[in-house]
PDB file of N, CA and C in Angstrom:
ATOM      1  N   UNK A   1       0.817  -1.190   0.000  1.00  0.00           N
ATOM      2  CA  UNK A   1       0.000   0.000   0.000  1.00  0.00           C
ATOM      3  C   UNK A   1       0.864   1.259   0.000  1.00  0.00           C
ATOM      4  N   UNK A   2       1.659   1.125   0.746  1.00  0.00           N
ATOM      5  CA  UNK A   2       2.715   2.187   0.451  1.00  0.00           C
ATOM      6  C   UNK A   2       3.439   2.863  -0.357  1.00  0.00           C
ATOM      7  N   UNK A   3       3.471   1.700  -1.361  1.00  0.00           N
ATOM      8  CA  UNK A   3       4.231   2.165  -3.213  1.00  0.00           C
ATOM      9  C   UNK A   3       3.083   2.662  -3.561  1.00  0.00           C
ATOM     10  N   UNK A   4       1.585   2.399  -3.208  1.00  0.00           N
ATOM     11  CA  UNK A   4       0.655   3.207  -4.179  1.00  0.00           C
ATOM     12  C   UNK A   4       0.709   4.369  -3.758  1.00  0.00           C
ATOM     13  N   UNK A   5       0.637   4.537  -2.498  1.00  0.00           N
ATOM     14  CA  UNK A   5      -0.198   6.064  -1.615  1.00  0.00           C
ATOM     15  C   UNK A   5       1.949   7.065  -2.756  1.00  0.00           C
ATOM     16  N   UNK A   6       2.810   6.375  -2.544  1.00  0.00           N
ATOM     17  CA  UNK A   6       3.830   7.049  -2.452  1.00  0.00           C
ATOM     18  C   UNK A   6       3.653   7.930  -4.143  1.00  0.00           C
ATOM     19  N   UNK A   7       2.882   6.854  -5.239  1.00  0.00           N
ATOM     20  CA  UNK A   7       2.938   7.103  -6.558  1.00  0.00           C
ATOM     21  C   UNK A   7       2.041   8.217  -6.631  1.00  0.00           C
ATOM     22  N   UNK A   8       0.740   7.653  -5.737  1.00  0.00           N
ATOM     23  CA  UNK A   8      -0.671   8.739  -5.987  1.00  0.00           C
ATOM     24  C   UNK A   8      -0.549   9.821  -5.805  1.00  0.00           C
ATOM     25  N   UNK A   9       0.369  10.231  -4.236  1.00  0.00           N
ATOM     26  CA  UNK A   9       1.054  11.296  -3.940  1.00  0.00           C
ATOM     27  C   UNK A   9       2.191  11.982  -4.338  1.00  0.00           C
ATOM     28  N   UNK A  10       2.702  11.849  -5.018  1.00  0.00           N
ATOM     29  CA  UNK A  10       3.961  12.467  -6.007  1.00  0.00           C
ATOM     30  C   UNK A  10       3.021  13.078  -7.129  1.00  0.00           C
ATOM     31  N   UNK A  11       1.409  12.385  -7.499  1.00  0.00           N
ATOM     32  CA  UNK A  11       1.472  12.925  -8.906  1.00  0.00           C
ATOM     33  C   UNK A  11       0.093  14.333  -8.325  1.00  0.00           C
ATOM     34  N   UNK A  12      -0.062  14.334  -7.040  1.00  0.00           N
ATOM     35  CA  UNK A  12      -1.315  15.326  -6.660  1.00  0.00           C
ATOM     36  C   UNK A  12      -0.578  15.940  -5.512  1.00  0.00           C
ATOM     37  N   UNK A  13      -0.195  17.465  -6.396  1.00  0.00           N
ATOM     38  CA  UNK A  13      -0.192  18.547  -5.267  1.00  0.00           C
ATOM     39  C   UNK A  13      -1.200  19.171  -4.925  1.00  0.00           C
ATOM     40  N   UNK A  14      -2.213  18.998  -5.056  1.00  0.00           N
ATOM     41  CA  UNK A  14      -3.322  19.679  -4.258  1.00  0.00           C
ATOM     42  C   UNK A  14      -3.948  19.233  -2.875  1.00  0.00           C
ATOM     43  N   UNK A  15      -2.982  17.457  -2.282  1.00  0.00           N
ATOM     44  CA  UNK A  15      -2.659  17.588  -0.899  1.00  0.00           C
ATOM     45  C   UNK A  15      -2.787  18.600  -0.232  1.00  0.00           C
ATOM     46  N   UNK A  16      -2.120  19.578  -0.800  1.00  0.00           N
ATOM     47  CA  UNK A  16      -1.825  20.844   0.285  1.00  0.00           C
ATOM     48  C   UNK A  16      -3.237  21.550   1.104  1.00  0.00           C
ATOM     49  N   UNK A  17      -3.753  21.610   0.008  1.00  0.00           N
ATOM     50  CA  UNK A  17      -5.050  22.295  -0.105  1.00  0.00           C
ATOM     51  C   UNK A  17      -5.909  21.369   0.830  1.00  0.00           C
ATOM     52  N   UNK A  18      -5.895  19.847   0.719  1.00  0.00           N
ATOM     53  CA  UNK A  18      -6.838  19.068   1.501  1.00  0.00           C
ATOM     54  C   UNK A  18      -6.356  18.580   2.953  1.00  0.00           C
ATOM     55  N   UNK A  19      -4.962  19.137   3.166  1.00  0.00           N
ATOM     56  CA  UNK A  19      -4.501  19.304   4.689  1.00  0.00           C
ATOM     57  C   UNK A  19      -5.423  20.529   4.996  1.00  0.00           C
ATOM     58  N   UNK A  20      -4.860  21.236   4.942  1.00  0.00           N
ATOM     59  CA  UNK A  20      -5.466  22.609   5.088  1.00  0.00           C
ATOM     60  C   UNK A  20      -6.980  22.861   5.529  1.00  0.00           C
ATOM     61  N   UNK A  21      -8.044  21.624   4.494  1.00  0.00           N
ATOM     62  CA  UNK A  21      -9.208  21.666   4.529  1.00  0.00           C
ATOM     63  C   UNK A  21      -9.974  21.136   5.837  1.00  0.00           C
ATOM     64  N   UNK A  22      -8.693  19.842   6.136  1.00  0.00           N
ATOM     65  CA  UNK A  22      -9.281  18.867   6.790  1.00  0.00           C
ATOM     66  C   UNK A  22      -8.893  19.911   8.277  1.00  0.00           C
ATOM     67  N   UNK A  23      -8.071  20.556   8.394  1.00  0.00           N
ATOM     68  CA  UNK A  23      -7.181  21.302   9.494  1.00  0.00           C
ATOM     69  C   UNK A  23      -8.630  22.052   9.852  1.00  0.00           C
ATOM     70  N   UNK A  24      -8.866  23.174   9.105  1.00  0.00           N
ATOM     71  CA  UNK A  24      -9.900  24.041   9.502  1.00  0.00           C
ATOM     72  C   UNK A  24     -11.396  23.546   9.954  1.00  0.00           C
ATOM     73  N   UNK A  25     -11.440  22.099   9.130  1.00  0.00           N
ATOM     74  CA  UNK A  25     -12.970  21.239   9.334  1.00  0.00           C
ATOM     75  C   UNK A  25     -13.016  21.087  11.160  1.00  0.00           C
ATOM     76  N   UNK A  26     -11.832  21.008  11.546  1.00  0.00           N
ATOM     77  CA  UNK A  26     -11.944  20.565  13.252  1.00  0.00           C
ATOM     78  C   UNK A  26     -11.598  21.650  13.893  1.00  0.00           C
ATOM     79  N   UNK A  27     -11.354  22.983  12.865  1.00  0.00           N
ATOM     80  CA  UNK A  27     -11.192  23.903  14.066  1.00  0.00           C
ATOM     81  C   UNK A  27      -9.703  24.650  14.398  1.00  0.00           C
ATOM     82  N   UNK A  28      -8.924  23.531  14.136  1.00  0.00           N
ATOM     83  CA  UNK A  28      -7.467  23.406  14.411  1.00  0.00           C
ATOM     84  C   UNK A  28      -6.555  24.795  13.707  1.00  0.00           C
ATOM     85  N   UNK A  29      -5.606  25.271  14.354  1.00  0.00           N
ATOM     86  CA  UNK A  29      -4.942  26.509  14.202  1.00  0.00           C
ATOM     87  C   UNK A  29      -3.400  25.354  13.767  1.00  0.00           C
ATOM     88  N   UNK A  30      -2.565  26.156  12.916  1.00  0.00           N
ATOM     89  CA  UNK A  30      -1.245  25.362  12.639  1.00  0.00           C
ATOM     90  C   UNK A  30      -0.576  24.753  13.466  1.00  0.00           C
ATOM     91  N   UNK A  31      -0.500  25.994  14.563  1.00  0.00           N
ATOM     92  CA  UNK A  31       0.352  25.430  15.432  1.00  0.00           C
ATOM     93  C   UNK A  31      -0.629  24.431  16.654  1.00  0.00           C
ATOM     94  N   UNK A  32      -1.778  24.130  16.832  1.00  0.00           N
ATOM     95  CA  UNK A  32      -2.457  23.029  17.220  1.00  0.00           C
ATOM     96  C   UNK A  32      -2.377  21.742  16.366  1.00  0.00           C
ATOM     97  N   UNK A  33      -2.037  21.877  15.500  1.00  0.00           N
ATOM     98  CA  UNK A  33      -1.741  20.669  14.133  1.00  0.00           C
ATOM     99  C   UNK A  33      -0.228  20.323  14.709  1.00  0.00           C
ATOM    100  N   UNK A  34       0.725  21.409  14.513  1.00  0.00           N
ATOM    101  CA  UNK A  34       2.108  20.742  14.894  1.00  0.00           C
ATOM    102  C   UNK A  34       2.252  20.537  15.953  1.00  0.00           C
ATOM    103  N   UNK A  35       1.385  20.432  17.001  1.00  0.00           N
ATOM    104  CA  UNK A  35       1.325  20.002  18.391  1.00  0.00           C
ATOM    105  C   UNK A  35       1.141  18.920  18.536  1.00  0.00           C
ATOM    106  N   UNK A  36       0.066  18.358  17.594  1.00  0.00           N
ATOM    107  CA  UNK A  36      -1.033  17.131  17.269  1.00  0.00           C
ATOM    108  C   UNK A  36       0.293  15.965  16.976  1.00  0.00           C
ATOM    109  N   UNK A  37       0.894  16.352  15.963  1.00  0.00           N
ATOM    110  CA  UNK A  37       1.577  15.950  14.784  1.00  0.00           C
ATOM    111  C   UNK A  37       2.594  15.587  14.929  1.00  0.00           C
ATOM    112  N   UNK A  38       3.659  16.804  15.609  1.00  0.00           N
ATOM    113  CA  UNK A  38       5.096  16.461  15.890  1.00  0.00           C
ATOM    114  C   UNK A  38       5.646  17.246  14.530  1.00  0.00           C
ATOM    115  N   UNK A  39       4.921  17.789  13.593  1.00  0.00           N
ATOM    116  CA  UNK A  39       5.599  17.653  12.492  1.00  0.00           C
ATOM    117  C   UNK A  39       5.919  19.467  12.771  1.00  0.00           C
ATOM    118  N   UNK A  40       7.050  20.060  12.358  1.00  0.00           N
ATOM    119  CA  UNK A  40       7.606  21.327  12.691  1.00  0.00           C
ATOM    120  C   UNK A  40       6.936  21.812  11.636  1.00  0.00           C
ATOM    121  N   UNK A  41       6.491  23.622  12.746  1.00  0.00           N
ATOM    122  CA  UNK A  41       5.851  24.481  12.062  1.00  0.00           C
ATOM    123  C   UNK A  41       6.193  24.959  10.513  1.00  0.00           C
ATOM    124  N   UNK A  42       7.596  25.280  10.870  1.00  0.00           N
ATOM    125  CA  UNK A  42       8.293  25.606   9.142  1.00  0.00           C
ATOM    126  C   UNK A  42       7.596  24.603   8.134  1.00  0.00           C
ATOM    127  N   UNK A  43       7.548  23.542   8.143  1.00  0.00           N
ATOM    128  CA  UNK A  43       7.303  22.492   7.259  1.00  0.00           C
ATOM    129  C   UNK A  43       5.885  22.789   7.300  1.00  0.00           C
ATOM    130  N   UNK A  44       4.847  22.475   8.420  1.00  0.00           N
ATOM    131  CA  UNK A  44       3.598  22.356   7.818  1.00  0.00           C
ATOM    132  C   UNK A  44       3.418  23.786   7.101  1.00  0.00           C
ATOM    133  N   UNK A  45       3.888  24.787   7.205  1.00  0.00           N
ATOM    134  CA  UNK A  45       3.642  26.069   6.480  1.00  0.00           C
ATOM    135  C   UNK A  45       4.370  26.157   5.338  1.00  0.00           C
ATOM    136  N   UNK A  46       4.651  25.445   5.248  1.00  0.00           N
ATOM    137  CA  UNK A  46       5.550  25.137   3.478  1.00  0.00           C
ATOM    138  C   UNK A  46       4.928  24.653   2.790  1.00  0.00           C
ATOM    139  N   UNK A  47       4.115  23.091   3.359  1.00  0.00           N
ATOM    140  CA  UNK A  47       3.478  22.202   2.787  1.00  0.00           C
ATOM    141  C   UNK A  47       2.268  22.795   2.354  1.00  0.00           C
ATOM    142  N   UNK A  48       1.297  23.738   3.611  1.00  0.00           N
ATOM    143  CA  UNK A  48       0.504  24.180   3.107  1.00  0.00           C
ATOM    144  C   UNK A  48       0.086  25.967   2.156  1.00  0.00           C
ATOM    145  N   UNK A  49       1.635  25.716   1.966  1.00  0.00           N
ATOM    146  CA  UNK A  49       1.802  27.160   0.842  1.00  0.00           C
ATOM    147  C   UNK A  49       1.797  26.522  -0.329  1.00  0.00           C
ATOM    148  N   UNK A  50       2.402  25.225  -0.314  1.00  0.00           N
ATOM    149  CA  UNK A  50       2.799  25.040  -1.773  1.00  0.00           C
ATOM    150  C   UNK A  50       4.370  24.867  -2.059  1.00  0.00           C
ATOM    151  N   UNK A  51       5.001  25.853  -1.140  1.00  0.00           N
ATOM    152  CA  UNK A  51       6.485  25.515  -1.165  1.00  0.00           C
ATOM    153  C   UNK A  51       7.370  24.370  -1.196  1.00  0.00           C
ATOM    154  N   UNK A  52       7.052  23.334  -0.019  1.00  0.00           N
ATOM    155  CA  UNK A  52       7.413  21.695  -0.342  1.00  0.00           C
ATOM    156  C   UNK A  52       5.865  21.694  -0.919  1.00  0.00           C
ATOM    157  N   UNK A  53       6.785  20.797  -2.231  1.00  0.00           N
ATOM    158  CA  UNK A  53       5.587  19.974  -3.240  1.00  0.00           C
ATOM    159  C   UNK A  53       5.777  18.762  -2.780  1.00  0.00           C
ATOM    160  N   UNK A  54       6.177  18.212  -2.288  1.00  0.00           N
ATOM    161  CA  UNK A  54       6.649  16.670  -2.134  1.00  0.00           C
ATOM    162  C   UNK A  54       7.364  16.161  -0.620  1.00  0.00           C
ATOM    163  N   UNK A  55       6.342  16.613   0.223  1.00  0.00           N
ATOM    164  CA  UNK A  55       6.829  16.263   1.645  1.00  0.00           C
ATOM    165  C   UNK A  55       7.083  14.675   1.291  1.00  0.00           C
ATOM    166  N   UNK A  56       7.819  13.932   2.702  1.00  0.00           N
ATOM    167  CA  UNK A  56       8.151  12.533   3.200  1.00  0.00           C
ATOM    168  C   UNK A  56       6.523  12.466   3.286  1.00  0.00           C
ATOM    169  N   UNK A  57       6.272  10.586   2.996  1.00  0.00           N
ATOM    170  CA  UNK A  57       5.699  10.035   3.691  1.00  0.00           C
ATOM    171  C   UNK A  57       4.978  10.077   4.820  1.00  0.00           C
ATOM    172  N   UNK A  58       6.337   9.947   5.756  1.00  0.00           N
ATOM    173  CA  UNK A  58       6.240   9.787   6.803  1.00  0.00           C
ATOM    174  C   UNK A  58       5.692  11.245   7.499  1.00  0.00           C
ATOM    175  N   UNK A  59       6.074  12.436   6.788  1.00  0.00           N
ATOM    176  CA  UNK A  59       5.659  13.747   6.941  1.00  0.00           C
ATOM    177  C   UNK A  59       3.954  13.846   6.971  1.00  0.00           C
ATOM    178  N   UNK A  60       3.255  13.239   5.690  1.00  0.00           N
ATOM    179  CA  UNK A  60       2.120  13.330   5.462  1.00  0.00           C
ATOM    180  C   UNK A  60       1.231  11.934   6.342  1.00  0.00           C
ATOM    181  N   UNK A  61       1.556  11.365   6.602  1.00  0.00           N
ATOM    182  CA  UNK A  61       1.352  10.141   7.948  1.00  0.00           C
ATOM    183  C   UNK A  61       0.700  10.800   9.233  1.00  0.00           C
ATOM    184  N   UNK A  62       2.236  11.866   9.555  1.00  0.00           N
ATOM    185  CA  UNK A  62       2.087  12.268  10.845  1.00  0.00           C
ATOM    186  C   UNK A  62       0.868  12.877  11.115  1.00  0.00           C
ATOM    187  N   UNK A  63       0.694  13.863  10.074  1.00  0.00           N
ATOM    188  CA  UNK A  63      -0.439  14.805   9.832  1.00  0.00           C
ATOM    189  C   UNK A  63      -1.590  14.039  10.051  1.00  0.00           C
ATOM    190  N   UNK A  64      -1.810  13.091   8.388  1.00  0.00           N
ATOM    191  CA  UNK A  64      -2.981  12.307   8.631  1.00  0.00           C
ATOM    192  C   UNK A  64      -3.511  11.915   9.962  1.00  0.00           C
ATOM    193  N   UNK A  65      -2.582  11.482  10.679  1.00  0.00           N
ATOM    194  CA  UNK A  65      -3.169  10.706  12.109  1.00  0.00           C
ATOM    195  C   UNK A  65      -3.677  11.693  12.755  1.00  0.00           C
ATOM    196  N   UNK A  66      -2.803  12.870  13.483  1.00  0.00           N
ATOM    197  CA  UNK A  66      -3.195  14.019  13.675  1.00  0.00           C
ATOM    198  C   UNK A  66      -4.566  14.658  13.570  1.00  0.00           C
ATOM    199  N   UNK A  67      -5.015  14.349  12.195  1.00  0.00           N
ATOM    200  CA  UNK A  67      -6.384  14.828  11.872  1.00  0.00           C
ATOM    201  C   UNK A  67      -7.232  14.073  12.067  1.00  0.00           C
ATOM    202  N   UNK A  68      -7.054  12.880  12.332  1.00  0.00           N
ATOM    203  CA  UNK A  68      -7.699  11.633  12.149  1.00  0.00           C
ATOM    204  C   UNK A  68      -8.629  11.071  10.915  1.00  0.00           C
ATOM    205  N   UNK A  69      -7.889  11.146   9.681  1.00  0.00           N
ATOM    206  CA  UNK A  69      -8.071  10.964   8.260  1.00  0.00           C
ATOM    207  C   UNK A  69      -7.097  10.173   7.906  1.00  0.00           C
ATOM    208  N   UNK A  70      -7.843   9.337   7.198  1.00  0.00           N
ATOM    209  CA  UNK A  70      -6.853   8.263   6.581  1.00  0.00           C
ATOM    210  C   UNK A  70      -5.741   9.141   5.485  1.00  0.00           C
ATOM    211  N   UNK A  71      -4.229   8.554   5.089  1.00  0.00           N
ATOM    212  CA  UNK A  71      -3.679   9.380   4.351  1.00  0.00           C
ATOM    213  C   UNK A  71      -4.281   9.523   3.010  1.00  0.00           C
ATOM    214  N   UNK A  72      -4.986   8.627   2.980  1.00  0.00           N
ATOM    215  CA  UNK A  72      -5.101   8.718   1.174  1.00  0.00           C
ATOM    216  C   UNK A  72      -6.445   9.615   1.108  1.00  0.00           C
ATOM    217  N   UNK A  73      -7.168  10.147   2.114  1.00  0.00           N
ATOM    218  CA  UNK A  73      -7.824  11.247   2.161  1.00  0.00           C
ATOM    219  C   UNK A  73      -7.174  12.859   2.038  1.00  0.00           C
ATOM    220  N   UNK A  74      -5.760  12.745   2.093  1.00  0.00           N
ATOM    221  CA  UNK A  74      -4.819  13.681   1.840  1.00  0.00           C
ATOM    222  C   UNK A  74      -4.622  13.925   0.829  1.00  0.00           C
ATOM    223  N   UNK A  75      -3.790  13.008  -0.060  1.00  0.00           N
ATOM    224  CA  UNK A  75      -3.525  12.534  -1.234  1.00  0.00           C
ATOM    225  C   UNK A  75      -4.346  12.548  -2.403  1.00  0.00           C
ATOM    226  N   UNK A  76      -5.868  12.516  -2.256  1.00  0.00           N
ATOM    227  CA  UNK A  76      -6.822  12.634  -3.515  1.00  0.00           C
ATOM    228  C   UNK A  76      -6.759  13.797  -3.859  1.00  0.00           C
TER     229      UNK A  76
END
């Protein structure tokens, strides 16, 4: 499952946009996300500018759980 989510996600940057979406659906402020997450502020504010096009995996994982959304709810 991992080679897929890794392919699906390399070819859809608009991730960014559906972090972002899922972030505001619960309310959540960035830095309540990188609290959640573990994942450092610089980065999630990159990811959700657009700046990293292509976070880790393991980057978009952290998040997912965080939000409590499966990753490939990220990824579409």
């Amino acid at each position: 499952m991992e080679k897929r989510l890794q392919k699906e996600y390399g070819k859809c940057p608009a991730y960014s946009q559906n972090i972002k979406k899922a972030r505001n659906k619960l309310g959540l402020t960035q830095d309540d996300l990188v609290r959640k997450s573990g994942v450092k502020h610089t980065t999630l504010t990159k990811i959700e500018s657009n700046v990293v096009i292509k976070p880790s995996v393991q980057t978009v994982a952290k998040i997912a759980k965080a939000l409590g959304v499966p990753m490939e709810d990220l990824v579409k």
